[in-house]
N, C-alpha and C. Protein backbone atom coordinates (compact mmCIF):
# COMPACT_ATOMS: atom_id res chain seq x y z
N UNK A 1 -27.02 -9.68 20.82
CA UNK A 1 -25.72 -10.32 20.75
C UNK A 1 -25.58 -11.14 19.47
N UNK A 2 -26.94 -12.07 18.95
CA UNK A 2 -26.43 -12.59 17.75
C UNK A 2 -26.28 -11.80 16.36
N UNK A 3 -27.09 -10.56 16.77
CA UNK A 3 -26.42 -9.58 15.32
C UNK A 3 -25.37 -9.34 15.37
N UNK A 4 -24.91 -8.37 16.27
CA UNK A 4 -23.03 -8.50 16.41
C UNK A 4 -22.00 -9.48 16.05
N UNK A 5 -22.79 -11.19 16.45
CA UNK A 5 -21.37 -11.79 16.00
C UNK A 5 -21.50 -12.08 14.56
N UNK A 6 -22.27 -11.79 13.64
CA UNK A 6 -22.08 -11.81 12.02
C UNK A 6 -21.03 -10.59 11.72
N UNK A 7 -21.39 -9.20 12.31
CA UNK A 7 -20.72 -8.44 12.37
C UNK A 7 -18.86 -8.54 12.60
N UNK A 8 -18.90 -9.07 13.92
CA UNK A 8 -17.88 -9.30 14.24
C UNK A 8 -17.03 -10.26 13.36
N UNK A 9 -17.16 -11.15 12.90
CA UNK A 9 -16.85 -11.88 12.15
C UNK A 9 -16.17 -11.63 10.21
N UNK A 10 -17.22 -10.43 9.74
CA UNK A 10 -17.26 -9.84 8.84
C UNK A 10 -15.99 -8.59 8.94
N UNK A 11 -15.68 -8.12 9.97
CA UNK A 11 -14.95 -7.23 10.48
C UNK A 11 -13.41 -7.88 10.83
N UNK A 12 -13.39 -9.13 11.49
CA UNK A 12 -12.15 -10.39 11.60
C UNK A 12 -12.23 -11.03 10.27
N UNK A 13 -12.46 -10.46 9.23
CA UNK A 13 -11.85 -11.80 7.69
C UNK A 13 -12.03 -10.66 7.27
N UNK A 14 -12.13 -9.38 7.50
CA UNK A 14 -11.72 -8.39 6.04
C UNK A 14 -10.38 -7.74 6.52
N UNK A 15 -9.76 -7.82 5.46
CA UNK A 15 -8.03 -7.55 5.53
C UNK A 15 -7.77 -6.00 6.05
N UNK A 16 -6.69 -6.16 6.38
CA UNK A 16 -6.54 -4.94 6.95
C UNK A 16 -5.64 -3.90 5.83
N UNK A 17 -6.15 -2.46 5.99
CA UNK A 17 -5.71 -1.94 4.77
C UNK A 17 -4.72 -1.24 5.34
N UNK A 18 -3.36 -1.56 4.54
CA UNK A 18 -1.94 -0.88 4.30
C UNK A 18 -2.13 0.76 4.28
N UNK A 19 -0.86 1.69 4.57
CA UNK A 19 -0.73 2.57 4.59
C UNK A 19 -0.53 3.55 2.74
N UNK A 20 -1.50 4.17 2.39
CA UNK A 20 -1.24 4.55 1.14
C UNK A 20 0.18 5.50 1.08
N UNK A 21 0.78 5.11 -0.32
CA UNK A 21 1.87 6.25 -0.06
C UNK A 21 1.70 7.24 -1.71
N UNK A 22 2.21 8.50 -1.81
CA UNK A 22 2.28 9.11 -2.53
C UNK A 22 3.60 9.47 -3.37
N UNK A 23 4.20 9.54 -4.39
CA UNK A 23 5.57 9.21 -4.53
C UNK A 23 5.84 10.17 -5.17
N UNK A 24 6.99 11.33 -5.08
CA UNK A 24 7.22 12.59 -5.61
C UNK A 24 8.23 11.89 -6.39
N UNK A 25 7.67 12.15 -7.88
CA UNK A 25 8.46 11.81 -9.32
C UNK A 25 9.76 12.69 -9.58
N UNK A 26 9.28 14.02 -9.00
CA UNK A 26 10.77 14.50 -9.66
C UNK A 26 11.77 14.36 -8.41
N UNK A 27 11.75 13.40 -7.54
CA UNK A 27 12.72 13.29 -6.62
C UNK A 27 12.57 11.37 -6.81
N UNK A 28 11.92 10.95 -8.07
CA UNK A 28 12.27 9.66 -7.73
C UNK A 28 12.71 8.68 -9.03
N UNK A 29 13.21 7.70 -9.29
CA UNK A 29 14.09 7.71 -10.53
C UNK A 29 13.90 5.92 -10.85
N UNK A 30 13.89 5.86 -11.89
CA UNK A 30 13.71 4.05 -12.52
C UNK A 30 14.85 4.10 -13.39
N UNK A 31 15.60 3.41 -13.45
CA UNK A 31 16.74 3.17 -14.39
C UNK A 31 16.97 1.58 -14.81
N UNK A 32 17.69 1.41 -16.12
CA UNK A 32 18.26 0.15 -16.31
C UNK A 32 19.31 0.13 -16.92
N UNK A 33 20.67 -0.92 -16.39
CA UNK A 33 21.86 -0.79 -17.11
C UNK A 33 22.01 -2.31 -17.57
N UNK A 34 22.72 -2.39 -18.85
CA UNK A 34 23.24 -3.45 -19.49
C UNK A 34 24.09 -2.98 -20.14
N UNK A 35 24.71 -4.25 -21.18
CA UNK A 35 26.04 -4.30 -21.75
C UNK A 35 26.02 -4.28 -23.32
N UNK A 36 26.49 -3.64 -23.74
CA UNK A 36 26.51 -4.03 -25.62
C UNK A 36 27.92 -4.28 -25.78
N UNK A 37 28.26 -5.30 -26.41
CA UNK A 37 30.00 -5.72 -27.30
C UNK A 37 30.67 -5.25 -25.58
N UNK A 38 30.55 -5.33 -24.72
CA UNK A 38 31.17 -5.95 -23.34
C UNK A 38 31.58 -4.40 -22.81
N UNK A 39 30.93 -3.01 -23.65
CA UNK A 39 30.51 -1.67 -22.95
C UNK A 39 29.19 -1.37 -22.16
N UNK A 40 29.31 -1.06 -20.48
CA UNK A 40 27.78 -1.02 -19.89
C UNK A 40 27.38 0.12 -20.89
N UNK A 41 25.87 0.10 -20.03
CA UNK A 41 24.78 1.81 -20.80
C UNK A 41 23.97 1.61 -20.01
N UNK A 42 23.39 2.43 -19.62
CA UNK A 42 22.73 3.23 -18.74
C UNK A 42 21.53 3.47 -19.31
N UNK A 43 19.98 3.60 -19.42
CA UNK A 43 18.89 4.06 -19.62
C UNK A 43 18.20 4.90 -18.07
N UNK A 44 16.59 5.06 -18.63
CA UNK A 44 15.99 5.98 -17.39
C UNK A 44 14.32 5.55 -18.16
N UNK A 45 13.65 5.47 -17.17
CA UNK A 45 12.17 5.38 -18.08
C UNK A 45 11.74 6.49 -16.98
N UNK A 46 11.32 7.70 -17.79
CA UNK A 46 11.06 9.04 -17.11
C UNK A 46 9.43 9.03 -16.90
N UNK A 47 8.57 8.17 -17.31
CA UNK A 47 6.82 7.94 -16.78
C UNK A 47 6.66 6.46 -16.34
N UNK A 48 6.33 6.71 -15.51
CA UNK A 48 6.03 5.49 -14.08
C UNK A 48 5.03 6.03 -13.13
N UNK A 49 4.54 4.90 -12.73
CA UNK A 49 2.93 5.07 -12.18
C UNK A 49 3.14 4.19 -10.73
N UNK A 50 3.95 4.48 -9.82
CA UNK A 50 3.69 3.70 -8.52
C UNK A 50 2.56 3.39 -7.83
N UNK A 51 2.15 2.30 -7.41
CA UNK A 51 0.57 2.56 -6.43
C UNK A 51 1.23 1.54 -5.50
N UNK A 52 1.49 2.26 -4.13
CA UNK A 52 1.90 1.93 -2.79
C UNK A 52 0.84 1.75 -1.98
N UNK A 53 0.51 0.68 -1.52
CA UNK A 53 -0.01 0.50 -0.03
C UNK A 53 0.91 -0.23 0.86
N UNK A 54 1.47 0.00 1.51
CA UNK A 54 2.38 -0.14 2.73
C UNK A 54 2.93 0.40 3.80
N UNK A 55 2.79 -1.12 5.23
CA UNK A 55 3.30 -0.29 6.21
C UNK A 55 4.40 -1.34 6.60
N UNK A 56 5.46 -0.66 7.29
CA UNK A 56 6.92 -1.35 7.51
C UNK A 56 6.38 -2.08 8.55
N UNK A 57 5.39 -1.68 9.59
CA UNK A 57 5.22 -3.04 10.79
C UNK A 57 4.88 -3.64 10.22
N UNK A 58 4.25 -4.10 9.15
CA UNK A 58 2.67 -5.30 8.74
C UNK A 58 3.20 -5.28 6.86
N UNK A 59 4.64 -5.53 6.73
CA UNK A 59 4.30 -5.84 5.42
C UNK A 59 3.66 -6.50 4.30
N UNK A 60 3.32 -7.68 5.51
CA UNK A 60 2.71 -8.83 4.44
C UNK A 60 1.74 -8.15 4.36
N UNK A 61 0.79 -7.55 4.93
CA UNK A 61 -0.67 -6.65 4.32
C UNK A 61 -0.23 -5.71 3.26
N UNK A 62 0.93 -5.59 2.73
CA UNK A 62 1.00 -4.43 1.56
C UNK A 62 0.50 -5.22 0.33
N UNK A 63 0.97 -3.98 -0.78
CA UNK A 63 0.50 -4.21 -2.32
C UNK A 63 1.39 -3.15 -2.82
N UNK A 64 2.21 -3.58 -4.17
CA UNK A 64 2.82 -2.82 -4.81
C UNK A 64 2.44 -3.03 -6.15
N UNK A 65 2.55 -2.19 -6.88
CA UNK A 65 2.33 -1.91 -8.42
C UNK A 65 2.69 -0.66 -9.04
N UNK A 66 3.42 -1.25 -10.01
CA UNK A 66 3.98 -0.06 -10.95
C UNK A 66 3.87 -0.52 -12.19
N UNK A 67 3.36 0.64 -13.18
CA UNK A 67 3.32 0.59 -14.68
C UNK A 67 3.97 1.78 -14.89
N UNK A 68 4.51 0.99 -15.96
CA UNK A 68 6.05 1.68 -16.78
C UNK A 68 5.53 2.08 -18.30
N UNK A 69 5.37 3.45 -18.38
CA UNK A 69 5.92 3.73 -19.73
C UNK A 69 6.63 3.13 -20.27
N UNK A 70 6.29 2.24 -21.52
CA UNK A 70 7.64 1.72 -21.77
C UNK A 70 8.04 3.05 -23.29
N UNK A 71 7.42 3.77 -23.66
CA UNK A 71 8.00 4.70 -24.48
C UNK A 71 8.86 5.87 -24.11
N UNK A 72 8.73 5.84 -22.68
CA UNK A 72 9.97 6.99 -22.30
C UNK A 72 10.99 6.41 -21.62
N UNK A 73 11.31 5.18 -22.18
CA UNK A 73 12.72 5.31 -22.22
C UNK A 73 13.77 5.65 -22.50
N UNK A 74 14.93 6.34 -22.35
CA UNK A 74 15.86 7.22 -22.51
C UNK A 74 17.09 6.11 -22.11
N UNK A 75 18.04 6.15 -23.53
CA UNK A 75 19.38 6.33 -23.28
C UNK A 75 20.04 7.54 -23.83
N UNK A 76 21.56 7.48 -23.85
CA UNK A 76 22.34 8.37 -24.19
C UNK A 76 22.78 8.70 -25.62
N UNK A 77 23.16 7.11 -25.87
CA UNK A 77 23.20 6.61 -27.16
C UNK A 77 21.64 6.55 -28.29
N UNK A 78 22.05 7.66 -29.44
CA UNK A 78 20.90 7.72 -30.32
C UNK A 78 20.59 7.12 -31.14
N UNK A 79 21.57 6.01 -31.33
CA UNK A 79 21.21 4.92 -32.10
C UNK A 79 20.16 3.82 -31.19
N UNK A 80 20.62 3.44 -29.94
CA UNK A 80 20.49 2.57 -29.27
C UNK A 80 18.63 3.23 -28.36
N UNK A 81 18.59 4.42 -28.40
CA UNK A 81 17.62 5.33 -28.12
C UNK A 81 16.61 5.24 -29.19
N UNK A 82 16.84 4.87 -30.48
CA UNK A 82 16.06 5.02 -31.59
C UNK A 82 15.54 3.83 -31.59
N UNK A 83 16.36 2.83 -31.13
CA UNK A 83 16.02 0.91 -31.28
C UNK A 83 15.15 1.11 -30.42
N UNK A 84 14.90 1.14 -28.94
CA UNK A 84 14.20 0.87 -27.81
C UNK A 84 12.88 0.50 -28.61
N UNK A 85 12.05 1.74 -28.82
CA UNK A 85 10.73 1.48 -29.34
C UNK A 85 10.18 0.05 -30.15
N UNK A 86 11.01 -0.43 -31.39
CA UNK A 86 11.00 -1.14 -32.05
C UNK A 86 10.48 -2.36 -31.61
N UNK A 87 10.00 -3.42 -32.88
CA UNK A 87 9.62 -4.68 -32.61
C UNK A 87 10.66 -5.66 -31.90
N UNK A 88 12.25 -4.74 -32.44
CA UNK A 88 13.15 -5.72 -31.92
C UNK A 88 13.36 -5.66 -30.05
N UNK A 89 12.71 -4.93 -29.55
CA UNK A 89 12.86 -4.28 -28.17
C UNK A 89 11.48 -4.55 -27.36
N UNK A 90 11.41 -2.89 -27.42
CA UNK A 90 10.18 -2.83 -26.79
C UNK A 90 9.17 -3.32 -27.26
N UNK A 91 8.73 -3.21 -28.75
CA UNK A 91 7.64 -2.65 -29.64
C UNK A 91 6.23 -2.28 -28.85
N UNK A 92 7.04 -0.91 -28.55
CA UNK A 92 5.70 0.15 -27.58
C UNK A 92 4.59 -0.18 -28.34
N UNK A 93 4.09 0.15 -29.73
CA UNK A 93 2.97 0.50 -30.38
C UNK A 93 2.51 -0.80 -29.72
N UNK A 94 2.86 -2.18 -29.78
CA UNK A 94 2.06 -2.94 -29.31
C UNK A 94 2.00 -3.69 -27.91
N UNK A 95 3.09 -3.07 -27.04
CA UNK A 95 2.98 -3.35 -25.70
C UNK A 95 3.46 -2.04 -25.01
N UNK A 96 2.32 -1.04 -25.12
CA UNK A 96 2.84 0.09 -24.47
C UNK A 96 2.89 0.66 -22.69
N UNK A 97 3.17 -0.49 -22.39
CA UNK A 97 3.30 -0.35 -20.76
C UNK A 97 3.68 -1.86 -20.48
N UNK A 98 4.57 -2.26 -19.55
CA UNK A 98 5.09 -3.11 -18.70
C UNK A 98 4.67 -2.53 -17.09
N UNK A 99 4.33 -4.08 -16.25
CA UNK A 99 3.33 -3.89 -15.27
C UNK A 99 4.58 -4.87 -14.13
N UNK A 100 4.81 -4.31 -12.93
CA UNK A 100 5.37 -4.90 -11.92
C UNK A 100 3.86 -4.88 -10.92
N UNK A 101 3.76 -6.25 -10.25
CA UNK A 101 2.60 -6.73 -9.05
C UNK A 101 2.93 -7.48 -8.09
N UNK A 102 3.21 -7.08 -7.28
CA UNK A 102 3.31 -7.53 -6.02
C UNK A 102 2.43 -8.68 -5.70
N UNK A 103 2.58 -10.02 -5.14
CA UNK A 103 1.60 -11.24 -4.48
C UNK A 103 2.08 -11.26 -2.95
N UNK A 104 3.37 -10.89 -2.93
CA UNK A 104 3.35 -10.86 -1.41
C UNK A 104 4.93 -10.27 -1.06
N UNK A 105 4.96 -9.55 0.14
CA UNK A 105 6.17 -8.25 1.03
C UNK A 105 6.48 -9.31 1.74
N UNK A 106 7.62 -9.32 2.47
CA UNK A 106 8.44 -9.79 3.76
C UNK A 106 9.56 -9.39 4.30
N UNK A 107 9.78 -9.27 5.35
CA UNK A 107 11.01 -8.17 6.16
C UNK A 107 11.98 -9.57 6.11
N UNK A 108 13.30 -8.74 5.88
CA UNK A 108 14.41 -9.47 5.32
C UNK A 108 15.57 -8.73 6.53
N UNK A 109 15.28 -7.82 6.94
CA UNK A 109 16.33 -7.18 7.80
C UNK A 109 15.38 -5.72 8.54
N UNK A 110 16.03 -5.05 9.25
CA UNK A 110 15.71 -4.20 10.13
C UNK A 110 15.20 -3.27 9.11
N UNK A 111 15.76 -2.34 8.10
CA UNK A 111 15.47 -1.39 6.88
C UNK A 111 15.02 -2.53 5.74
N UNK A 112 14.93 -3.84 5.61
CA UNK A 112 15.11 -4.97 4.32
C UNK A 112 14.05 -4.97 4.00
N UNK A 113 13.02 -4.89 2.79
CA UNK A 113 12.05 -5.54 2.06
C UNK A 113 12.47 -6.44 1.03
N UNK A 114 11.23 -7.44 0.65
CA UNK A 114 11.18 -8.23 -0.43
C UNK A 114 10.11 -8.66 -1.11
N UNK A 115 9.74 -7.75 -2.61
CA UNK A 115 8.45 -8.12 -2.84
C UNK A 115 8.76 -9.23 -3.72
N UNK A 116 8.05 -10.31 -3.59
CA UNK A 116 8.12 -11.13 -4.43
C UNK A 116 6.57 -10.78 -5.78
N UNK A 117 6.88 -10.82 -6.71
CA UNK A 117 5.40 -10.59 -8.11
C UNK A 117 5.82 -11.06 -9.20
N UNK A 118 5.28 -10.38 -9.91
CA UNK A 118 5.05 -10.94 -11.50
C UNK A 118 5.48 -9.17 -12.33
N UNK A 119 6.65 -9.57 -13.35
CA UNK A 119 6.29 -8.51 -14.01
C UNK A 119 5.50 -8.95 -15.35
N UNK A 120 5.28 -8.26 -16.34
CA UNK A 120 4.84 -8.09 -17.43
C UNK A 120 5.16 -7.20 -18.60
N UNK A 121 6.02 -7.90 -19.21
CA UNK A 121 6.62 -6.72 -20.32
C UNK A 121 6.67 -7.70 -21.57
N UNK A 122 6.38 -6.80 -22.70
CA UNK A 122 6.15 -7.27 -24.27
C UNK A 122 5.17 -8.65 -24.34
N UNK A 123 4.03 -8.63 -23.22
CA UNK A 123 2.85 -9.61 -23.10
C UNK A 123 3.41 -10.95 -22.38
N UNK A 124 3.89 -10.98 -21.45
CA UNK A 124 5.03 -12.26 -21.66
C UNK A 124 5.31 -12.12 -19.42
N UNK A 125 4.76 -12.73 -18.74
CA UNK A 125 4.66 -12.70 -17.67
C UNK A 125 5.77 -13.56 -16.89
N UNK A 126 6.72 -12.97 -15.95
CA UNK A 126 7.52 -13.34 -15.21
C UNK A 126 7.55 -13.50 -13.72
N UNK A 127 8.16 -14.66 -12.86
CA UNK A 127 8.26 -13.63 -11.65
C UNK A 127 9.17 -13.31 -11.35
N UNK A 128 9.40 -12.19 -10.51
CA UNK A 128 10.51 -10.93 -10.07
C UNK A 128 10.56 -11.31 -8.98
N UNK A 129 11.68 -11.53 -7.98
CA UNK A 129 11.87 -10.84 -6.50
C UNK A 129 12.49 -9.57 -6.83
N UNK A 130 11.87 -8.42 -5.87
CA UNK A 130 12.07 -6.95 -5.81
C UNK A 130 12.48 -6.57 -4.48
N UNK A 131 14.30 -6.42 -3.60
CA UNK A 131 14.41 -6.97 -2.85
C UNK A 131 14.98 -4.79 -2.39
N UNK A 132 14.38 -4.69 -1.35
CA UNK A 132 14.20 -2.81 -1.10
C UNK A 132 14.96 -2.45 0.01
N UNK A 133 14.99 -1.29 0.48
CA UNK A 133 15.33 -0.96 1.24
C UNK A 133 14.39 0.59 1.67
N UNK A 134 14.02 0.79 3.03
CA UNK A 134 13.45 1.60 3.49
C UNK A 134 14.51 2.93 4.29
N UNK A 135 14.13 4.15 4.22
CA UNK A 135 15.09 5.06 4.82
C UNK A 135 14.26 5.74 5.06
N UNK A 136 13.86 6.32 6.19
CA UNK A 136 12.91 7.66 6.32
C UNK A 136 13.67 8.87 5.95
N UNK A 137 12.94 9.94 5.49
CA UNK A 137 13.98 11.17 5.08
C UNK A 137 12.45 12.51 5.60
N UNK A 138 12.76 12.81 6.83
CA UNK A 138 11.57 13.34 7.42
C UNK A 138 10.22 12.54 7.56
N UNK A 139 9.46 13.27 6.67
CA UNK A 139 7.86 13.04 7.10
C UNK A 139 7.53 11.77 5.56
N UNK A 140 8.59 12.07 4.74
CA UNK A 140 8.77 10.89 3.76
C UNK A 140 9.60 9.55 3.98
N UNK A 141 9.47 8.76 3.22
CA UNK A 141 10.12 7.55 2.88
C UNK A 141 11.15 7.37 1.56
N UNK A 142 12.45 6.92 1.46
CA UNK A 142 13.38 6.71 0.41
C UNK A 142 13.41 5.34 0.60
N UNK A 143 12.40 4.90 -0.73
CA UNK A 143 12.58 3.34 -1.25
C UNK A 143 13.36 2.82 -2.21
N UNK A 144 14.72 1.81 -2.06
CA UNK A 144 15.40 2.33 -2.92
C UNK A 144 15.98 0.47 -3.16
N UNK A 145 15.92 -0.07 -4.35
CA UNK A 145 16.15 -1.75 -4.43
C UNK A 145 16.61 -1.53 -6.37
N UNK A 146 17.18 -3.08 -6.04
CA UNK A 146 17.80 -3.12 -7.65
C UNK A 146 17.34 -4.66 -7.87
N UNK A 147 17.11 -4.84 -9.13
CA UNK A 147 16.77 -6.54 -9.41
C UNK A 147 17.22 -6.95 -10.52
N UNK A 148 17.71 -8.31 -10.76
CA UNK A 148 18.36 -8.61 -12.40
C UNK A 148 17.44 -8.97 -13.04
N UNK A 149 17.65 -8.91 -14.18
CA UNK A 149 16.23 -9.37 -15.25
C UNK A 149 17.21 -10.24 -16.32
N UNK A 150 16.68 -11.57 -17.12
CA UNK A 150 17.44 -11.81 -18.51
C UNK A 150 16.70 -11.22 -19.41
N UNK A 151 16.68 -10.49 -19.85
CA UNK A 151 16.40 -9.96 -21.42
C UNK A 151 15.33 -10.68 -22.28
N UNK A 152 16.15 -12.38 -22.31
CA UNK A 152 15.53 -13.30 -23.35
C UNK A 152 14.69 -14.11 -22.72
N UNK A 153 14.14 -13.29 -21.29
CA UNK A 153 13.29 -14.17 -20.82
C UNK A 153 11.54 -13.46 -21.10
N UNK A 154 11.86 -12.33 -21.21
CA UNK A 154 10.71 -11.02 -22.02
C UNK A 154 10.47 -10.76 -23.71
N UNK A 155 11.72 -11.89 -24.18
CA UNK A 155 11.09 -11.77 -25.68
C UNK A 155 12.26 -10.32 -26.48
N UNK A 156 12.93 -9.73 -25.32
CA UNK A 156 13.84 -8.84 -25.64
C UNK A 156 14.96 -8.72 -26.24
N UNK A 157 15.33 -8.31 -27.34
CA UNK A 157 16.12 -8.42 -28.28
C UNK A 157 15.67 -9.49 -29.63
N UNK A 158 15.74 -9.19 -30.51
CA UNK A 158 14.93 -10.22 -31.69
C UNK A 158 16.15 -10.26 -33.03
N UNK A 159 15.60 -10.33 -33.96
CA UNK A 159 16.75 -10.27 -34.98
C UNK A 159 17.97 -10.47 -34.87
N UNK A 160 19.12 -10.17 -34.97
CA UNK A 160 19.95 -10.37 -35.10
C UNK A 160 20.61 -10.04 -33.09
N UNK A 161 19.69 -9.40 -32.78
CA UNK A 161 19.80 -9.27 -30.72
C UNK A 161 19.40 -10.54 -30.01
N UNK A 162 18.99 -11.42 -30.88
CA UNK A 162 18.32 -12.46 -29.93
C UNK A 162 19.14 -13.06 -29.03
N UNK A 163 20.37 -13.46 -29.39
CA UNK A 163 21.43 -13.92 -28.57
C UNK A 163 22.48 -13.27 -27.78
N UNK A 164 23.23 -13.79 -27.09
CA UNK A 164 23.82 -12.73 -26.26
C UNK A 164 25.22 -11.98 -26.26
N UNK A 165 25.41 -12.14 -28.02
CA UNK A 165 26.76 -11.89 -28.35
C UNK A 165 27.44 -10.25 -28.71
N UNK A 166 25.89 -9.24 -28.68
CA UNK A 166 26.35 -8.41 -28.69
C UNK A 166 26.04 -7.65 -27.13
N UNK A 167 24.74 -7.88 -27.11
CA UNK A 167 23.86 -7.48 -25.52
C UNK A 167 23.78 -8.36 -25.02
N UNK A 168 24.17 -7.96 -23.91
CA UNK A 168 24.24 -9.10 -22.75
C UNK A 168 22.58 -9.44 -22.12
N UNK A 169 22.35 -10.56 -21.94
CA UNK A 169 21.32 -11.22 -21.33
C UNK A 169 20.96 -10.19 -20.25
N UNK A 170 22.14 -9.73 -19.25
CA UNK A 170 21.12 -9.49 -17.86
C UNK A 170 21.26 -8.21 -17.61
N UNK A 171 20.18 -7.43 -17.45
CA UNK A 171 19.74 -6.14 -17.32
C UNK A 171 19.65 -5.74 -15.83
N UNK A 172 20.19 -4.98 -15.39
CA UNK A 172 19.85 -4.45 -13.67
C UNK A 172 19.19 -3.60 -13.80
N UNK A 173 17.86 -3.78 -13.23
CA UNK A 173 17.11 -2.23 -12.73
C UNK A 173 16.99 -1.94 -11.29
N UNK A 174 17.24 -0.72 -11.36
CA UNK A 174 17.33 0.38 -9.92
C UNK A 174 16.47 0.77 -10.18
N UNK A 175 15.80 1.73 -8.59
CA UNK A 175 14.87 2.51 -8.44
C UNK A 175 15.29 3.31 -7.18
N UNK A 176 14.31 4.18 -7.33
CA UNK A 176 15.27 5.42 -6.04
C UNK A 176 13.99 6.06 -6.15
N UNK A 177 12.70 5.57 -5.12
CA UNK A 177 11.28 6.78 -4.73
C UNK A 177 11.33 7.25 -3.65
N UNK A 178 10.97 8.35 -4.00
CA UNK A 178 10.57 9.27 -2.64
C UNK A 178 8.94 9.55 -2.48
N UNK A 179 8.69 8.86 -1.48
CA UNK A 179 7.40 9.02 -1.17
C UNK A 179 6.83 9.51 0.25
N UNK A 180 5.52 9.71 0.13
CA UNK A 180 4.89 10.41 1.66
C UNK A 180 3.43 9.68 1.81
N UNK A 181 2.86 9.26 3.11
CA UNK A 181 1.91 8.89 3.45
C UNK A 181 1.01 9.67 2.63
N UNK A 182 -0.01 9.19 2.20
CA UNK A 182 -1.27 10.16 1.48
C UNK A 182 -1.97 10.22 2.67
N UNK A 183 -2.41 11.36 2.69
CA UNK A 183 -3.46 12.16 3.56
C UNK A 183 -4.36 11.47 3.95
C-alpha cells in the first residue's frame, strides 16, 4: 500500500492531456484586413503551423499555438504586396515567423472559446485575447474567431507608416480551421 500512494499521487498532479487535433490547410484560412487613406484590404498568410491540444469539455487543460509564416503573406495590391516583407513591415529576413501561445482557454458560451496568450511578431511580445467559436462539421471541427491587433503596438509600419494617417492602427485577423482529432 505505501508504494501505491507515491504512485497515486504522481498520477493526481500530472495534468491531464487535451485532445490532439489535426488541421486540414487547404480547407483552413488566416487572413488580415486593414485600412490605407480610409480604403479596407484584405491579405491571407498561406503557411501556418497550428498545434492543437483541445477538448470542448475541459478547456482549461488545452494549449494552442500557431506560427505564422510571416513571408507568405499575400495581398492583392502589388505595391502594398511588395512592402509586406520590408524593414518597414514585416522585415521577414529578420523576424521570419510570428508565434501566437496560448496561457490559458475558457468557455464563454455553449459553441464560445477564449484563448487568452501572447503573440509575437517583429521580436516584440503582446497579449492577445483569441475569442472562437466551435462547430462540428462531421467527424471534424470548424474553428473559426477574429481578434483586433494595433499595428503600432508590434513595431508595424516605420518610416513614413509609423503613424496612423495613411494605415490605420487596427488590423482584424480571422481564421477559419478545419480540423480532426489525430489518431
Amino acid at each position: 500500500m505505501r508504494r501505491l500512494l507515491p504512485l497515486c499521487s504522481l498520477l493526481l498532479a500530472s495534468p491531464a492531456i487535451a485532445q490532439e487535433w489535426l488541421v486540414d490547410h487547404a480547407q483552413s484560412t488566416l487572413t488580415f484586413t486593414g485600412s490605407q487613406a480610409g480604403d479596407p484590404f484584405t491579405g491571407e498568410f498561406t503557411r501556418f503551423h497550428p498545434e492543437i491540444d483541445f477538448d470542448p469539455a475541459k478547456p482549461e487543460m488545452g494549449h494552442i499555438r500557431v506560427t505564422i509564416d510571416m513571408s507568405s503573406a499575400r495581398l492583392s495590391d502589388k505595391q502594398q504586396n511588395d512592402a509586406l516583407p520590408t524593414a518597414d513591415w514585416f522585415a521577414t529576413e529578420t523576424y521570419p515567423q510570428a508565434v501566437f501561445e496560448s496561457q490559458k482557454i475558457r468557455t464563454v458560451s455553449t459553441q464560445g472559446y477564449e484563448a487568452k496568450g501572447t503573440l509575437t511578431l517583429r521580436g516584440i511580445s503582446q497579449p492577445v485575447i483569441l475569442p472562437f467559436t466551435l462547430t462540428p462539421q462531421g467527424e471534424s471541427m470548424r474553428a473559426e474567431g477574429e481578434t483586433m491587433l494595433m499595428r503600432n503596438q508590434f513595431g508595424l509600419g516605420g518610416s513614413q507608416w509609423a503613424d496612423d494617417r495613411w494605415v490605420a492602427y487596427p488590423v482584424t485577423v480571422n481564421f477559419s480551421l478545419l480540423a480532426q482529432p489525430k489518431p
